[in-house]
C-alpha atoms as a PDB file:
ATOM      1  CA  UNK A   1      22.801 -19.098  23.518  1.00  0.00           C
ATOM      2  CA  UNK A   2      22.360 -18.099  19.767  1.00  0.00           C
ATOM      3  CA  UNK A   3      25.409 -16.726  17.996  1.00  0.00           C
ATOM      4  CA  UNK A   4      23.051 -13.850  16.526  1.00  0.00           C
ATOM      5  CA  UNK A   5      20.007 -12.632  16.371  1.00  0.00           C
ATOM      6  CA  UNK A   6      17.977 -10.792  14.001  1.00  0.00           C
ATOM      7  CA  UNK A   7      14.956  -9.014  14.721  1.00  0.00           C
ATOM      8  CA  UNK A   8      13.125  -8.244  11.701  1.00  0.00           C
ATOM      9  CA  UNK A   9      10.318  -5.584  13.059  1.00  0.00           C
ATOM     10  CA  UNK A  10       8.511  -4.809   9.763  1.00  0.00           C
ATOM     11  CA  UNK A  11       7.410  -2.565   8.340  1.00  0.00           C
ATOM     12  CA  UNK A  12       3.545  -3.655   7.310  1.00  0.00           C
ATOM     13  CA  UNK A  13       3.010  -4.052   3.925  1.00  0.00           C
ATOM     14  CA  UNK A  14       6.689  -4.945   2.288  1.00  0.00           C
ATOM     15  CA  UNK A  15       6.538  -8.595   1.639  1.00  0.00           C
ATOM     16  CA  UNK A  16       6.436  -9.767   5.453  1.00  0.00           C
ATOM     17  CA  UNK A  17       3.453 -12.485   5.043  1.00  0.00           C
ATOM     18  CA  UNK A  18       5.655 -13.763   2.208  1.00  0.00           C
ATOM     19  CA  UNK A  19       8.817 -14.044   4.117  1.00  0.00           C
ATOM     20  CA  UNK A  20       6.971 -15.341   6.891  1.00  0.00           C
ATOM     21  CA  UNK A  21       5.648 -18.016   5.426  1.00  0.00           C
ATOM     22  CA  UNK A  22       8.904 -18.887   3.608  1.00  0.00           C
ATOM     23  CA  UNK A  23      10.950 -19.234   7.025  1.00  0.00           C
ATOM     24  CA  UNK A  24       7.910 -21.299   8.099  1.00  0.00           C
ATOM     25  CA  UNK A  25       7.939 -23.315   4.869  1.00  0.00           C
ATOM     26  CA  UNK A  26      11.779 -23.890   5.669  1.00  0.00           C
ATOM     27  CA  UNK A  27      11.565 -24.326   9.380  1.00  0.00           C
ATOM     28  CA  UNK A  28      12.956 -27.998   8.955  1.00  0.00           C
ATOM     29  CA  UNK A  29      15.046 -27.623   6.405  1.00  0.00           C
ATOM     30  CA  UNK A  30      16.700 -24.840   8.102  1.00  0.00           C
ATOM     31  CA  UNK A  31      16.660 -26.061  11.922  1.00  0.00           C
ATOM     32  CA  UNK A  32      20.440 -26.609  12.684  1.00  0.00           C
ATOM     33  CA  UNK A  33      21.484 -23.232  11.582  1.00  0.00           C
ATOM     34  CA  UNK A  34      18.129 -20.991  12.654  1.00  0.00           C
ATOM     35  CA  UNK A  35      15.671 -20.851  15.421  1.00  0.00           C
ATOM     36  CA  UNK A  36      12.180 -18.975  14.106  1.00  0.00           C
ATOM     37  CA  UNK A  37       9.998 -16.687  16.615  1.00  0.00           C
ATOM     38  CA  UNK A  38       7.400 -16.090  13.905  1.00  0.00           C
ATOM     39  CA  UNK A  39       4.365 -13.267  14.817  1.00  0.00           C
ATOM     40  CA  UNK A  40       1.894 -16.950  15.409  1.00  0.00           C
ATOM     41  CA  UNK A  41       4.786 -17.314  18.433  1.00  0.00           C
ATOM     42  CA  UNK A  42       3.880 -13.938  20.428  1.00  0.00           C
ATOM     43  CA  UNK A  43       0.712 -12.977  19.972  1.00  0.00           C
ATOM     44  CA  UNK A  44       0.546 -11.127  23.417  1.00  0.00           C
ATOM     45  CA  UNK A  45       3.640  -8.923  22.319  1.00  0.00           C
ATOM     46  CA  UNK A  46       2.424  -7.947  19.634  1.00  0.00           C
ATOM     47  CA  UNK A  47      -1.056  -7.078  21.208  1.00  0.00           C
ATOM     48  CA  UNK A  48       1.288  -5.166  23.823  1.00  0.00           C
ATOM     49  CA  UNK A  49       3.533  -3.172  20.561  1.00  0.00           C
ATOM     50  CA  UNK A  50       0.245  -2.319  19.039  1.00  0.00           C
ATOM     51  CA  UNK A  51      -1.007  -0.407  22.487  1.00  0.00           C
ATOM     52  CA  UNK A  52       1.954   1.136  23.077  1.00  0.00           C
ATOM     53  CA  UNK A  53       2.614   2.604  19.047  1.00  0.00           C
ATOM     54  CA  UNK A  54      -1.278   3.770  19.920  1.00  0.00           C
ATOM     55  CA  UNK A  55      -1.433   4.753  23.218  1.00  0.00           C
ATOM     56  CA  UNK A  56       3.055   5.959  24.077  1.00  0.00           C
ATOM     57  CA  UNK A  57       2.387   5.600  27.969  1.00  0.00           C
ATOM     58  CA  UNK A  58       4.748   3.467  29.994  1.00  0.00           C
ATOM     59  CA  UNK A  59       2.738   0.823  31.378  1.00  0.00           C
ATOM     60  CA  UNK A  60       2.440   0.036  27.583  1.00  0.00           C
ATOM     61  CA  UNK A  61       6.123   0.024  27.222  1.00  0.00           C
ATOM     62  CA  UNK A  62       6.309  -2.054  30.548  1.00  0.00           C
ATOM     63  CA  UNK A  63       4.217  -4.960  28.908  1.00  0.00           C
ATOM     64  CA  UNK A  64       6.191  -4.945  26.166  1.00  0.00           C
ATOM     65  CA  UNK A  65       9.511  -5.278  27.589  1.00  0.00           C
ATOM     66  CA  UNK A  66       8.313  -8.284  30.065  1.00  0.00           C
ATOM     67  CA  UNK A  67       6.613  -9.687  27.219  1.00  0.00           C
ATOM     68  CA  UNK A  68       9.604  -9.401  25.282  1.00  0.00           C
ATOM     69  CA  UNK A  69      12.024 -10.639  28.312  1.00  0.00           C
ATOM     70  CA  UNK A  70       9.393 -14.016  28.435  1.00  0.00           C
ATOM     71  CA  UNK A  71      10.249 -14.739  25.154  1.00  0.00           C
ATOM     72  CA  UNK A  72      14.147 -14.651  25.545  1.00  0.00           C
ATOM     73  CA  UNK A  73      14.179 -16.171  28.615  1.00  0.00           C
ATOM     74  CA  UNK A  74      11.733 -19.118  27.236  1.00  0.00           C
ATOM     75  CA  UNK A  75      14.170 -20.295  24.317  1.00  0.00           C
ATOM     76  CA  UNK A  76      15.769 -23.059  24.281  1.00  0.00           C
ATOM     77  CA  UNK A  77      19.767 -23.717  24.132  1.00  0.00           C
ATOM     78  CA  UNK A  78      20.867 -22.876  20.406  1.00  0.00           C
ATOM     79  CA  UNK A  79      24.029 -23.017  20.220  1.00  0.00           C
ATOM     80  CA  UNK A  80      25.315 -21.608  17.151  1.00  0.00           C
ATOM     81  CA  UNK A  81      21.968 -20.701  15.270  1.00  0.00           C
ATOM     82  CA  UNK A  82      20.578 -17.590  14.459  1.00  0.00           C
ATOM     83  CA  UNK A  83      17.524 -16.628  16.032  1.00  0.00           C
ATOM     84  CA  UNK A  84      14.861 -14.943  13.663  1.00  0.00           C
ATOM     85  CA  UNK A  85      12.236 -12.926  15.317  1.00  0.00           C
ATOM     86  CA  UNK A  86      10.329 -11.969  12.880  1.00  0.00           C
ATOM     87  CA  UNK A  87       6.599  -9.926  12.747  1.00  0.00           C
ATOM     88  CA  UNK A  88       5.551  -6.494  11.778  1.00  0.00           C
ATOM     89  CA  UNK A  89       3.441  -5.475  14.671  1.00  0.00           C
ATOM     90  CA  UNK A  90       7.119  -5.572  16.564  1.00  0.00           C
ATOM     91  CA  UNK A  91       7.333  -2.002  14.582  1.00  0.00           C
ATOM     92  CA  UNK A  92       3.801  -1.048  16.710  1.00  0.00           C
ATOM     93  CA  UNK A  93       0.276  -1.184  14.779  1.00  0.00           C
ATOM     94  CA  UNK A  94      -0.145  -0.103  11.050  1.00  0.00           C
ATOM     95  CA  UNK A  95      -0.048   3.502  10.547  1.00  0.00           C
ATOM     96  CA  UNK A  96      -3.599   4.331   9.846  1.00  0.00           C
ATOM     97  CA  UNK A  97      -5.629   3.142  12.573  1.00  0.00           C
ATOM     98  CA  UNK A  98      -7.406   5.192  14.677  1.00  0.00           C
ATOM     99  CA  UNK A  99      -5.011   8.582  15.280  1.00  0.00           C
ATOM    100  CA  UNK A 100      -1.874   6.564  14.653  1.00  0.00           C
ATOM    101  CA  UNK A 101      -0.219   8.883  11.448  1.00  0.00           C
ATOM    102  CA  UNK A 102       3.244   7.470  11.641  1.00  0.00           C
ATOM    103  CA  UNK A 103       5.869   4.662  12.800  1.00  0.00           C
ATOM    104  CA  UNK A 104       8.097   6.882  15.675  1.00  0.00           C
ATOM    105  CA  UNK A 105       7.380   4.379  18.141  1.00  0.00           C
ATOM    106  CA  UNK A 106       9.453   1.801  16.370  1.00  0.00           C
ATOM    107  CA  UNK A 107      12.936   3.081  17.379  1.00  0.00           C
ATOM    108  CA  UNK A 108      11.569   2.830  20.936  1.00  0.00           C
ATOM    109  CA  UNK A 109      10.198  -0.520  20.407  1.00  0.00           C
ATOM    110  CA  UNK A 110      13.503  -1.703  18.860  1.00  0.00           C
ATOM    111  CA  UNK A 111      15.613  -0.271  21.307  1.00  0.00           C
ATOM    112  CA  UNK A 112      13.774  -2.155  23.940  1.00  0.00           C
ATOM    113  CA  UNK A 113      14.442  -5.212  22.359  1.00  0.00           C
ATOM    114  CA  UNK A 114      17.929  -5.184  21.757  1.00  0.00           C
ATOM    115  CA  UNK A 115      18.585  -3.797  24.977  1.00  0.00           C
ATOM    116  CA  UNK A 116      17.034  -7.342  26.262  1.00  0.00           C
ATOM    117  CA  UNK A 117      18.347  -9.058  24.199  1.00  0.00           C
ATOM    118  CA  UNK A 118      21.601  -7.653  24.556  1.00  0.00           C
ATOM    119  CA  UNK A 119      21.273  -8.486  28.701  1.00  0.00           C
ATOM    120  CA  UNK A 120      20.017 -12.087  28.225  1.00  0.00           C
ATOM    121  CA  UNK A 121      22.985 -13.001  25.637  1.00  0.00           C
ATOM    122  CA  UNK A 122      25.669 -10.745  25.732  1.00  0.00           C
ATOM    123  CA  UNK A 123      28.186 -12.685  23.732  1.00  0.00           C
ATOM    124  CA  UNK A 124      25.498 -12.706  21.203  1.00  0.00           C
ATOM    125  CA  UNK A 125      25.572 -10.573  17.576  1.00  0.00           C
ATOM    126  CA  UNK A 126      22.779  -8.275  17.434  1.00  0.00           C
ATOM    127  CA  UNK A 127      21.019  -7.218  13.786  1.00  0.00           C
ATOM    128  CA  UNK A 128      18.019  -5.481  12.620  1.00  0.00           C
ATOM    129  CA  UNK A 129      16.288  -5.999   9.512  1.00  0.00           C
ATOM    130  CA  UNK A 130      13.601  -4.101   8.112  1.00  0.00           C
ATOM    131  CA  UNK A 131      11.839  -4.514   4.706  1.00  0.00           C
ATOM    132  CA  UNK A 132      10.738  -1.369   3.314  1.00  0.00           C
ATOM    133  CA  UNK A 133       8.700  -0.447  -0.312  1.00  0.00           C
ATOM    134  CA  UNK A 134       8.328   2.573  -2.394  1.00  0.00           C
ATOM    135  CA  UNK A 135       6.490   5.315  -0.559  1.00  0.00           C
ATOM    136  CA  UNK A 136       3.171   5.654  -3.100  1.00  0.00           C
ATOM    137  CA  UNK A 137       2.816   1.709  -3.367  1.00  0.00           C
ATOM    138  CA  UNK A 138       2.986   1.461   0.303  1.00  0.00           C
ATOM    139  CA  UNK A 139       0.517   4.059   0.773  1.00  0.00           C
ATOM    140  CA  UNK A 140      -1.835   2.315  -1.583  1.00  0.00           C
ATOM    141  CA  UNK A 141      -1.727  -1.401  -0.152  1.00  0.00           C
ATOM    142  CA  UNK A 142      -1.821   0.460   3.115  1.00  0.00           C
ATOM    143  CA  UNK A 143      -5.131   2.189   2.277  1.00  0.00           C
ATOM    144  CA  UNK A 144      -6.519  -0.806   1.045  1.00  0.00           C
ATOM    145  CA  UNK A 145      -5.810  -3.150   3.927  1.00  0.00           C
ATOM    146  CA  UNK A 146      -7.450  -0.523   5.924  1.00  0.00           C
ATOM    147  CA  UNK A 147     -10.553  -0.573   3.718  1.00  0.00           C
ATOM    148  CA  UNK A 148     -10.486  -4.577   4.003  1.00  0.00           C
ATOM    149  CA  UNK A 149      -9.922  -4.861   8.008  1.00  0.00           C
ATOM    150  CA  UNK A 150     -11.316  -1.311   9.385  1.00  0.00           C
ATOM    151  CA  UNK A 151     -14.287   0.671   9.131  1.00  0.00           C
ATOM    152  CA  UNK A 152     -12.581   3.152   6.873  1.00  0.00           C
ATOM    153  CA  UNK A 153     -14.541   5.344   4.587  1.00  0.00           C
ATOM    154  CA  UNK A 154     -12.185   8.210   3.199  1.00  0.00           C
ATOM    155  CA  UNK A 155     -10.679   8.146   0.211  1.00  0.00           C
ATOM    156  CA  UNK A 156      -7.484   7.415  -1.172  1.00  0.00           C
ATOM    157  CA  UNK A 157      -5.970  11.100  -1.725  1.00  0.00           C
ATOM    158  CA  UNK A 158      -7.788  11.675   1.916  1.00  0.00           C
ATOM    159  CA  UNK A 159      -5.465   9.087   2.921  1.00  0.00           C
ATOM    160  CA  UNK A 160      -2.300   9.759   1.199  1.00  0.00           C
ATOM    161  CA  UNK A 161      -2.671  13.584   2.228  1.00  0.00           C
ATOM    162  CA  UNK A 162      -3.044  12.499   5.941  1.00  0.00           C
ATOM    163  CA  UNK A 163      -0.644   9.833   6.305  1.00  0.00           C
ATOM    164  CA  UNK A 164       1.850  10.212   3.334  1.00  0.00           C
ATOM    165  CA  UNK A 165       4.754  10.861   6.823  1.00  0.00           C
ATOM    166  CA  UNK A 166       4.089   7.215   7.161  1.00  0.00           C
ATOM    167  CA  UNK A 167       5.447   6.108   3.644  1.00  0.00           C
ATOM    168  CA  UNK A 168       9.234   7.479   4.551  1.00  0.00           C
ATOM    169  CA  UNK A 169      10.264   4.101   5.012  1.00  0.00           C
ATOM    170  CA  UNK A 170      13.541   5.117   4.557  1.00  0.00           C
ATOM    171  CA  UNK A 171      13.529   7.678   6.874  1.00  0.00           C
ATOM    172  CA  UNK A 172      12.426   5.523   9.586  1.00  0.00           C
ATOM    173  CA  UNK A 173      14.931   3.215   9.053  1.00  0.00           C
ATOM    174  CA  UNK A 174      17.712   6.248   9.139  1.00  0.00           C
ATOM    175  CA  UNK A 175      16.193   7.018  12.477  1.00  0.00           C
ATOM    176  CA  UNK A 176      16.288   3.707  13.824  1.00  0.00           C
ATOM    177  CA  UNK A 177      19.775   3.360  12.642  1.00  0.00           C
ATOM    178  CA  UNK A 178      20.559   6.583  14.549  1.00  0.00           C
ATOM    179  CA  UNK A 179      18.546   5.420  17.766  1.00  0.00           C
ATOM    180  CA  UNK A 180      19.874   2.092  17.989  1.00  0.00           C
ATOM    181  CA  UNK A 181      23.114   0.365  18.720  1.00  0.00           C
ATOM    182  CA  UNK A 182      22.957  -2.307  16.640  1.00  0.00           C
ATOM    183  CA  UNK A 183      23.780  -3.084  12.853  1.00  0.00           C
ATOM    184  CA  UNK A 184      20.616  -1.826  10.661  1.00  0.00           C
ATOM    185  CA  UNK A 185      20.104  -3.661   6.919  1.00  0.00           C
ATOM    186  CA  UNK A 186      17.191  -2.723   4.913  1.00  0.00           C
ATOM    187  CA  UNK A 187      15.970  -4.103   1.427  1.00  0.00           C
ATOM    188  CA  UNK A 188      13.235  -2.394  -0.388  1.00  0.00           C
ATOM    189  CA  UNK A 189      10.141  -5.218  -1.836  1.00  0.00           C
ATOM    190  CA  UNK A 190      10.953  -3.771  -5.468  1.00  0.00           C
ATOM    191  CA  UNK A 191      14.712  -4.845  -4.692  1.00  0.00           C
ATOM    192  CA  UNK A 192      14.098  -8.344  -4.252  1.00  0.00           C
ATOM    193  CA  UNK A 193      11.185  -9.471  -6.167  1.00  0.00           C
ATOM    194  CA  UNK A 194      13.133 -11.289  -8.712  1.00  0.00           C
ATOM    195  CA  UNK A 195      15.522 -13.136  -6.148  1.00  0.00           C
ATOM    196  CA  UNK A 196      14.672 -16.750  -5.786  1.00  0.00           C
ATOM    197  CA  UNK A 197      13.142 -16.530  -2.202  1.00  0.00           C
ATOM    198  CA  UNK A 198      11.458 -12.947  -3.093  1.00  0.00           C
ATOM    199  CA  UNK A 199      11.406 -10.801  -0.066  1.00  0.00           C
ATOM    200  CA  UNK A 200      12.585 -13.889   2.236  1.00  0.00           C
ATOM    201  CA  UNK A 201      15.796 -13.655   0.462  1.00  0.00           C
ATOM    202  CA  UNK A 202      17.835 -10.661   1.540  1.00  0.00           C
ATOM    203  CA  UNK A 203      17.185 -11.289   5.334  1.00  0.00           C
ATOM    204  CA  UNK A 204      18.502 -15.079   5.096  1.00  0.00           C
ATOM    205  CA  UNK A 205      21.827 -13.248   3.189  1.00  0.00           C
ATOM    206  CA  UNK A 206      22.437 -12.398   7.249  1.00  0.00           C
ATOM    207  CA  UNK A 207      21.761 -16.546   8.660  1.00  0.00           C
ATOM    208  CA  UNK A 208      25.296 -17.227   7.235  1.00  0.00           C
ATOM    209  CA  UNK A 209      23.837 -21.136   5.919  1.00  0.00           C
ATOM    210  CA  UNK A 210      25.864 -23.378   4.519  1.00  0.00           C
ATOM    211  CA  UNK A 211      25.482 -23.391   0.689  1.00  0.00           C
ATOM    212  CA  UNK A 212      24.217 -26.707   0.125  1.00  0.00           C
ATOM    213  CA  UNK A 213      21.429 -25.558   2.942  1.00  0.00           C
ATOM    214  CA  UNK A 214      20.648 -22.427   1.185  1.00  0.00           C
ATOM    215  CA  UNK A 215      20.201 -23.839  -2.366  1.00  0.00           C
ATOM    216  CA  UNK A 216      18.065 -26.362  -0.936  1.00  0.00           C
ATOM    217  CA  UNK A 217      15.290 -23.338  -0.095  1.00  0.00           C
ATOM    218  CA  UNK A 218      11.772 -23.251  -1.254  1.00  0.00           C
ATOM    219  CA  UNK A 219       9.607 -20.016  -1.929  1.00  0.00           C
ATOM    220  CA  UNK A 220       6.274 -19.665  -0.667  1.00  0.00           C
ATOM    221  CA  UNK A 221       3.402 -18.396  -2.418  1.00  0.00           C
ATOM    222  CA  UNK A 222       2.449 -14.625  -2.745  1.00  0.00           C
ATOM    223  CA  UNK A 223       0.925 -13.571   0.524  1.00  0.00           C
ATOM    224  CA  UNK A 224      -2.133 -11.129   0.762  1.00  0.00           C
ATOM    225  CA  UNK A 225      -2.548 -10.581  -2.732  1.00  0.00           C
ATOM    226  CA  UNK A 226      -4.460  -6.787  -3.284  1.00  0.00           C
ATOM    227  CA  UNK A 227      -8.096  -7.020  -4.666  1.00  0.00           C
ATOM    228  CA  UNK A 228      -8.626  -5.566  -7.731  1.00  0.00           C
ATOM    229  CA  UNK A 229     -10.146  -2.744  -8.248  1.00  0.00           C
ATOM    230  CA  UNK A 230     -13.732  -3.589  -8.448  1.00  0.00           C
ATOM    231  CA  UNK A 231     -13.494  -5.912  -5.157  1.00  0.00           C
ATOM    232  CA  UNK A 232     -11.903  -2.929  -3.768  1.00  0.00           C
ATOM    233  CA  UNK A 233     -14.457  -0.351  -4.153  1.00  0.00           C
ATOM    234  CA  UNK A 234     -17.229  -2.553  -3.088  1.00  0.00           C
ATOM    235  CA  UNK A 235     -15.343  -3.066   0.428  1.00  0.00           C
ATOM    236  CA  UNK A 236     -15.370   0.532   0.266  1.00  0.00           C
ATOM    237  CA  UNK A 237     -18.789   0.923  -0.680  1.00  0.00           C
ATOM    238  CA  UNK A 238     -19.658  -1.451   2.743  1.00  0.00           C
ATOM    239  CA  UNK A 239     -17.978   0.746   4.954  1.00  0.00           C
ATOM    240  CA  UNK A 240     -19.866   3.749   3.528  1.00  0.00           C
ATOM    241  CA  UNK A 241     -22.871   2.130   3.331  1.00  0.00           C
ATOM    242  CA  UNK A 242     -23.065  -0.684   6.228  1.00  0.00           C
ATOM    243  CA  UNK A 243     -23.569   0.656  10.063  1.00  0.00           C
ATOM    244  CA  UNK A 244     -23.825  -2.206  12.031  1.00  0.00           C
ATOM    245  CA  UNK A 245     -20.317  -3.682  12.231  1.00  0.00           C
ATOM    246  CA  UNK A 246     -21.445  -7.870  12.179  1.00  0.00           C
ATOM    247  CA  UNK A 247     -23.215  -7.118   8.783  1.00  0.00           C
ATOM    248  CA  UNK A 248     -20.555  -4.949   7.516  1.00  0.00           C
ATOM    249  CA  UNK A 249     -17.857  -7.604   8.052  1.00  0.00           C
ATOM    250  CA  UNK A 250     -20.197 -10.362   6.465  1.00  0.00           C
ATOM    251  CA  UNK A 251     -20.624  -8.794   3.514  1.00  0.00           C
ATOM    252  CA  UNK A 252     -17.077  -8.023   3.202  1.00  0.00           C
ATOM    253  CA  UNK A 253     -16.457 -11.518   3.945  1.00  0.00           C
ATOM    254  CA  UNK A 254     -18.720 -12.809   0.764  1.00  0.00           C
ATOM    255  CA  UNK A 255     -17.109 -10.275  -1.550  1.00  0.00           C
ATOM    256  CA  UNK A 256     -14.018 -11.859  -0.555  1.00  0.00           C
ATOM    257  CA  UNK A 257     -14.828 -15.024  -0.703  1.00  0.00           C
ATOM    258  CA  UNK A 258     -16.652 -14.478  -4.359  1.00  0.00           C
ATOM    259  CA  UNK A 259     -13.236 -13.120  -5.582  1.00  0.00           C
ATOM    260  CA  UNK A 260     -11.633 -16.483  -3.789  1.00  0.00           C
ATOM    261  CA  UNK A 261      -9.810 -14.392  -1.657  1.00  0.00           C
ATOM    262  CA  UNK A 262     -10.445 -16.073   1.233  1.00  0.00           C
END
């Protein structure tokens, strides 16, 4: 049974690639003091949190709780480690896609998960962490990951007039506080990007490692770096431009690729 276990559920766009990729690039280094359940680990939960943040009906819900159960019930012992699940989609899809205009299906999503979690190791310490960002920055890599992945033609005010509920990252994390029995820590990205381990850093302050352990760290690069702002408006261009959905996705792909961004 772990001693704790921290589910870090997002949100998109704050630095989760990065600290991702930093528990990955640490795995070893860290493995008698942390067990990682990275997003690569579930990929049919997260394909279960999307529908449900989408869709709100309970056979959604019912996946995702079973899906959720699997994965507790398929660890192995760990005694005294902390258990990281960590991935954004835990939080439900992106805010953006489709009709989706905000994150209120996380504190349902959460609550499901500690209450499993809770059942499967009850002598266990349960934590949330959530990495948040600065509402008008958020908006903006938002947008533009849209622009990248979707179809998405409107523009950027168009976007931060529709969806601007979505950048109260702060809120969201009040209500989840509020919704959820469980400890709640937060850090915003522009908190921690001078700390060693960059956004990594404030949710390994809650692994308790030894010192020599934590020193010992490495950073990962920069994930998902943003285009700049003439790659961007030709991927915007595309969508405007580009019906047929193979051709529009190929010639996204070579602007990408151009601007070695892929």
């Amino acid at each position: 049974m772990p001693r704790r276990i921290i589910l870090h559920a997002g949100f998109h766009k704050t630095g989760t690639s990065t600290l991702q990729n930093t528990l990955r690039e640490n795995r070893v280094r860290m493995k008698k003091h942390t067990a990682l359940r990275l997003r690569w680990h579930m990929k049919e939960l997260v394909s279960a949190t999307r529908g449900y943040s989408t869709w709100r009906d309970p056979v959604t819900l019912d996946k995702v709780q079973t899906r959720f159960a699997a994965l507790m019930d398929d660890l192995p012992g760990m005694p005294r480690r902390t258990l990281i699940v960590s991935a954004e989609e835990l939080a439900g899809h992106l805010p953006g896609r489709g009709t989706l205009e905000d994150y209120s299906a996380a504190p349902i999503l959460l609550y499901a998960y500690w209450e499993i979690a809770r059942q499967r190791f009850p002598q266990a310490e349960i934590v949330i962490y959530l990495s948040t960002r600065a509402a008008e920055p958020w908006l903006e890599s938002a947008y533009w990951q849209h622009v990248e992945t979707s179809n998405m033609t409107m523009d950027f005010d168009a976007f931060r007039d529709r969806y601007h509920r979505a950048a109260d990252l702060g809120g969201m994390v009040a209500e989840i506080a509020s919704r959820v029995p469980a400890p709640v820590h937060h850090c915003a990205l522009e908190d921690c990007k001078d700390r060693p381990l960059g956004p990594a850093d404030p949710l390994l302050d809650l692994c308790d490692l030894p010192p020599d352990v934590r020193a010992a760290l490495i950073s990962a690069p920069v994930a998902n770096a943003r285009p700049d702002a003439q790659v961007r408006a030709a991927l915007l261009d595309i969508n405007r431009t580009q019906q047929n959905p193979n051709a529009r996705r190929a010639a996204k792909d070579a602007i990408l690729k151009s601007a070695g961004l892929s």
